[in-house]
N, C-alpha and C. Protein backbone atom coordinates (compact mmCIF):
# COMPACT_ATOMS: atom_id res chain seq x y z
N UNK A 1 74.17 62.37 225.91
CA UNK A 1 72.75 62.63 225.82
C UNK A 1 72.27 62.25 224.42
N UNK A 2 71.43 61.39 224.53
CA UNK A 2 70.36 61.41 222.70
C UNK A 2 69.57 62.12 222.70
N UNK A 3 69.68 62.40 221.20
CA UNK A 3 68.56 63.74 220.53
C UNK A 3 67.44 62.51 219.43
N UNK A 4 66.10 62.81 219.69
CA UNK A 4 65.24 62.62 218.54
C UNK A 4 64.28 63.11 218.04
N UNK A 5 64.30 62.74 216.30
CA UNK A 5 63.58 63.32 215.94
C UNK A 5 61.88 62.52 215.27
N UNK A 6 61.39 63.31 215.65
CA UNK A 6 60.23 63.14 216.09
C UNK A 6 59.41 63.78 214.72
N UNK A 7 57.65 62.86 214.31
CA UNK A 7 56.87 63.31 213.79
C UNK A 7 55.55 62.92 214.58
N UNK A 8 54.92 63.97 214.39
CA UNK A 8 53.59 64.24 215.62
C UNK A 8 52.38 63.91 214.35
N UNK A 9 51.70 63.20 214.37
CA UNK A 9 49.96 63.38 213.81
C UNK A 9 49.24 63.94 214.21
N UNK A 10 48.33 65.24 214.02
CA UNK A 10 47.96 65.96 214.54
C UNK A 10 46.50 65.52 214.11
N UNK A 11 45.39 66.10 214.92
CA UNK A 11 43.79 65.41 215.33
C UNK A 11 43.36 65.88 213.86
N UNK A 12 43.79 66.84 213.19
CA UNK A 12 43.33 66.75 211.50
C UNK A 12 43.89 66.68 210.48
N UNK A 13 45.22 65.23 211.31
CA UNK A 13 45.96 64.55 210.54
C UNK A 13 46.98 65.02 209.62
N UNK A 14 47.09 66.33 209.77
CA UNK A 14 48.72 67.01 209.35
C UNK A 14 49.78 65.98 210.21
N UNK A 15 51.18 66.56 210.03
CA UNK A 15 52.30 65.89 210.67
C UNK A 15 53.59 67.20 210.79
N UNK A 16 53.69 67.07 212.19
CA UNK A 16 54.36 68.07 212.58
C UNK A 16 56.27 67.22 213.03
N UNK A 17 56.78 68.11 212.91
CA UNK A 17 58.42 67.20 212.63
C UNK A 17 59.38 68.20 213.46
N UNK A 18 59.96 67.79 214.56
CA UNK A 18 61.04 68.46 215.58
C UNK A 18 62.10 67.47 215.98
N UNK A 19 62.93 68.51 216.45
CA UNK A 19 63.65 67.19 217.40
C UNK A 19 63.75 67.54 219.40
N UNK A 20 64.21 66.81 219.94
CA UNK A 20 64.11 67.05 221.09
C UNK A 20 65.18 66.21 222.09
N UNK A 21 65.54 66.33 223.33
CA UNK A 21 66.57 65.31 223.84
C UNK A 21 65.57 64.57 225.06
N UNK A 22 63.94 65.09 224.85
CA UNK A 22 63.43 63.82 226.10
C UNK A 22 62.12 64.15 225.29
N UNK A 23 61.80 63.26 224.50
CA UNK A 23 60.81 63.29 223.75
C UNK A 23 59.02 62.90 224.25
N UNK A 24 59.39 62.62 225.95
CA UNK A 24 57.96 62.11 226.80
C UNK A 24 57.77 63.01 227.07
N UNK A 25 58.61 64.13 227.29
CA UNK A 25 57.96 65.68 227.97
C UNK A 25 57.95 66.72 226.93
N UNK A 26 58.36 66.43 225.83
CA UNK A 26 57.90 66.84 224.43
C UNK A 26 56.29 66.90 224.56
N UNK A 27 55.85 65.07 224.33
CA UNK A 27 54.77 64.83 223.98
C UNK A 27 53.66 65.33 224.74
N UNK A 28 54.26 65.23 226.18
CA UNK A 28 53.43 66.04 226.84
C UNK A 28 52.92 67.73 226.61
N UNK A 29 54.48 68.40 226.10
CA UNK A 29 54.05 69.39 226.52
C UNK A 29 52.95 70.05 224.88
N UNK A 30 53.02 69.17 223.97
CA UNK A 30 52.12 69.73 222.34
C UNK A 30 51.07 69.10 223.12
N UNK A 31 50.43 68.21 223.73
CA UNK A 31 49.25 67.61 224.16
C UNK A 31 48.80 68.81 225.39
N UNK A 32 49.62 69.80 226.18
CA UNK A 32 48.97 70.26 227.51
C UNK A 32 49.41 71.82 227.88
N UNK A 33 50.58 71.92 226.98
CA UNK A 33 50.74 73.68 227.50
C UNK A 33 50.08 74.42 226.82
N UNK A 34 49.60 75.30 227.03
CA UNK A 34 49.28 76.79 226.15
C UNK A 34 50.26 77.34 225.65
N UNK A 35 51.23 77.11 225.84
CA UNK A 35 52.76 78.09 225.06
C UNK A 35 53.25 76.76 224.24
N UNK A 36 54.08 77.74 223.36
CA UNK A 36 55.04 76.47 222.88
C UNK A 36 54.28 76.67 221.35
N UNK A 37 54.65 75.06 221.17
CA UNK A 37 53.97 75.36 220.10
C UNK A 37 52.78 75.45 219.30
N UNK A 38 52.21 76.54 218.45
CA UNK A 38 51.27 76.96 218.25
C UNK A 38 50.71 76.03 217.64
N UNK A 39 51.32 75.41 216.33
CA UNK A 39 50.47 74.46 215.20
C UNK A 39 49.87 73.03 216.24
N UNK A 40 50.53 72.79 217.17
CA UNK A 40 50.10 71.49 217.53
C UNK A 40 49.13 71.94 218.87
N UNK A 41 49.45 73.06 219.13
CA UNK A 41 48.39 73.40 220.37
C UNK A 41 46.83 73.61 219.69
N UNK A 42 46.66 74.17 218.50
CA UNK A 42 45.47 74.16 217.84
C UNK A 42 45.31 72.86 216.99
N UNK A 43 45.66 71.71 217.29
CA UNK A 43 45.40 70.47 216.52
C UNK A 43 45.78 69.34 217.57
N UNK A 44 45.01 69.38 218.75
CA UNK A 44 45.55 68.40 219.70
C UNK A 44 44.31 67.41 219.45
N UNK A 45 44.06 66.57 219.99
CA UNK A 45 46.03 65.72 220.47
C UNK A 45 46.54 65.45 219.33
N UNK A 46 47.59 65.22 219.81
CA UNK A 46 48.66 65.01 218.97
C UNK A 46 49.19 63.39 219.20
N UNK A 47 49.87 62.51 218.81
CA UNK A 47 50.38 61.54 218.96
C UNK A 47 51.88 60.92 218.18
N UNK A 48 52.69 60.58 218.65
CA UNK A 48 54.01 60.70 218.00
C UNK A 48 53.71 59.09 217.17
N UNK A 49 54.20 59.24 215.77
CA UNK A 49 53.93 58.36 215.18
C UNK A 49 55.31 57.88 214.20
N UNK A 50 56.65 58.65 214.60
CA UNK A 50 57.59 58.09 213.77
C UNK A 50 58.55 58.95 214.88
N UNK A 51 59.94 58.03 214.95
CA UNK A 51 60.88 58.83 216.05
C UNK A 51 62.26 58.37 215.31
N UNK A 52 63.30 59.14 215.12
CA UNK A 52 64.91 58.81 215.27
C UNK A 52 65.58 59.29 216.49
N UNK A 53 66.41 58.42 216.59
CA UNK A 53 67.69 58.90 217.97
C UNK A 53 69.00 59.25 217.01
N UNK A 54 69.51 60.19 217.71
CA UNK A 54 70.64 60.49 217.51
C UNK A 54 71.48 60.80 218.12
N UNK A 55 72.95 60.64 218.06
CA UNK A 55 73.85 61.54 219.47
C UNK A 55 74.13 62.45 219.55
N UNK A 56 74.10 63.42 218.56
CA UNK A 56 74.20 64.98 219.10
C UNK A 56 73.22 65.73 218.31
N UNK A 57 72.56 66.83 218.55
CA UNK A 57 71.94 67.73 218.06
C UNK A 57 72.05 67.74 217.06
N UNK A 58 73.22 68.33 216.32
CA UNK A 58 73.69 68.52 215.22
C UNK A 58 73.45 67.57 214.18
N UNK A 59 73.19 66.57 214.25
CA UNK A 59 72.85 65.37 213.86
C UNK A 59 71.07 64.90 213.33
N UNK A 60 70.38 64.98 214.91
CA UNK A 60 68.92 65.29 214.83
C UNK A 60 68.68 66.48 213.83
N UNK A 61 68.80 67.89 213.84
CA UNK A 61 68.97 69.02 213.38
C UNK A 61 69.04 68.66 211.94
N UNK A 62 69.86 68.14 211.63
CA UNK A 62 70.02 67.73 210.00
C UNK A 62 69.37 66.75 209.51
N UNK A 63 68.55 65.66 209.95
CA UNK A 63 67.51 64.93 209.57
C UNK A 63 66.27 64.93 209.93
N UNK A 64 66.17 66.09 210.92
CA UNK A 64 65.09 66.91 210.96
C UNK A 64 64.53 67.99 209.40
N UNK A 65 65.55 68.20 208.90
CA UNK A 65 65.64 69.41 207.74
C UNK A 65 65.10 68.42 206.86
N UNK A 66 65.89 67.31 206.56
CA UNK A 66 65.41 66.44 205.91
C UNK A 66 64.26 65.84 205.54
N UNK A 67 63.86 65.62 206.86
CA UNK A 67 62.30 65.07 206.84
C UNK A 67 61.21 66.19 206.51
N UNK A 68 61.59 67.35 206.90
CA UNK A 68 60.74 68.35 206.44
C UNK A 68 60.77 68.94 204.82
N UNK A 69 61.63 68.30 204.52
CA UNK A 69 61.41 68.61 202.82
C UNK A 69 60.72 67.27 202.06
N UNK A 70 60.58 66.41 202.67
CA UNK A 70 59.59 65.56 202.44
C UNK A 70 58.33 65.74 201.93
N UNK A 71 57.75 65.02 200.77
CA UNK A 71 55.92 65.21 200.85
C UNK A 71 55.38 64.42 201.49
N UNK A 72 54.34 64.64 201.58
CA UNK A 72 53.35 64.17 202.63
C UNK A 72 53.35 62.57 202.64
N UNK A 73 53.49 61.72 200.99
CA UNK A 73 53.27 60.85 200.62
C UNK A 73 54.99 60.38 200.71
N UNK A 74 55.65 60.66 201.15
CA UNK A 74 56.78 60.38 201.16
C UNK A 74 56.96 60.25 203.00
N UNK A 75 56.37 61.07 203.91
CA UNK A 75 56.33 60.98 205.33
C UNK A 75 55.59 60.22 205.65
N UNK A 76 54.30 59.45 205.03
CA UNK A 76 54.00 58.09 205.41
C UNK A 76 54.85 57.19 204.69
N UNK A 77 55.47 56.94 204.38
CA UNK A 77 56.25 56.03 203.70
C UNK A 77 57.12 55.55 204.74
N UNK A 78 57.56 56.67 204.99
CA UNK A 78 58.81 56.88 206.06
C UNK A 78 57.92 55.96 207.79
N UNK A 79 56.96 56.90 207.42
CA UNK A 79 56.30 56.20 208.97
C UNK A 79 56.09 54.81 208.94
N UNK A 80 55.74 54.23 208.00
CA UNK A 80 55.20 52.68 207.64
C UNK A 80 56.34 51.91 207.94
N UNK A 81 57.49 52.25 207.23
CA UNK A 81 59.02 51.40 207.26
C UNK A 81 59.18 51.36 208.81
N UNK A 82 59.17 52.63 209.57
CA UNK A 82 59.46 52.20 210.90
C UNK A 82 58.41 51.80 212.20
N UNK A 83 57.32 51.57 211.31
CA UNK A 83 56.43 50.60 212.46
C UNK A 83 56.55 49.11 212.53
């Protein structure tokens, strides 16, 4: 199974950072549930704008941590290289 990790743009342009192992029903679910998660349910839509794969959790999980110690000006950076 692949794990990725994922950064979301949110409609007042924050950036939200997870990982996940099916990242279309991710996207769906910050764009359409009421549960889940809170920051992206009050900043929809949302749109995924930077993704890694990885093969195990453990893996995603740790460059997930990563990316979240990032500044802001350092997470577009990151986004630019991989468009």
């Amino acid at each position: 199974m692949n794990w990725f990790v994922y950064i979301l743009k949110c409609s007042d342009n924050t950036y939200y950072c997870w990982s996940t192992n099916d990242i279309e029903k991710r996207l769906h679910e910050h764009n359409n549930l009421k549960s889940w998660a809170h920051y992206t349910k009050i900043r929809r839509p949302v749109e995924i704008v930077y993704k890694e794969q990885f093969e195990t959790l453990s893996e995603a999980r740790k460059r997930e941590c990563e990316i979240k110690k990032l500044s802001r000006i350092q997470k577009e950076t990151l986004i630019k290289k991989k468009m």
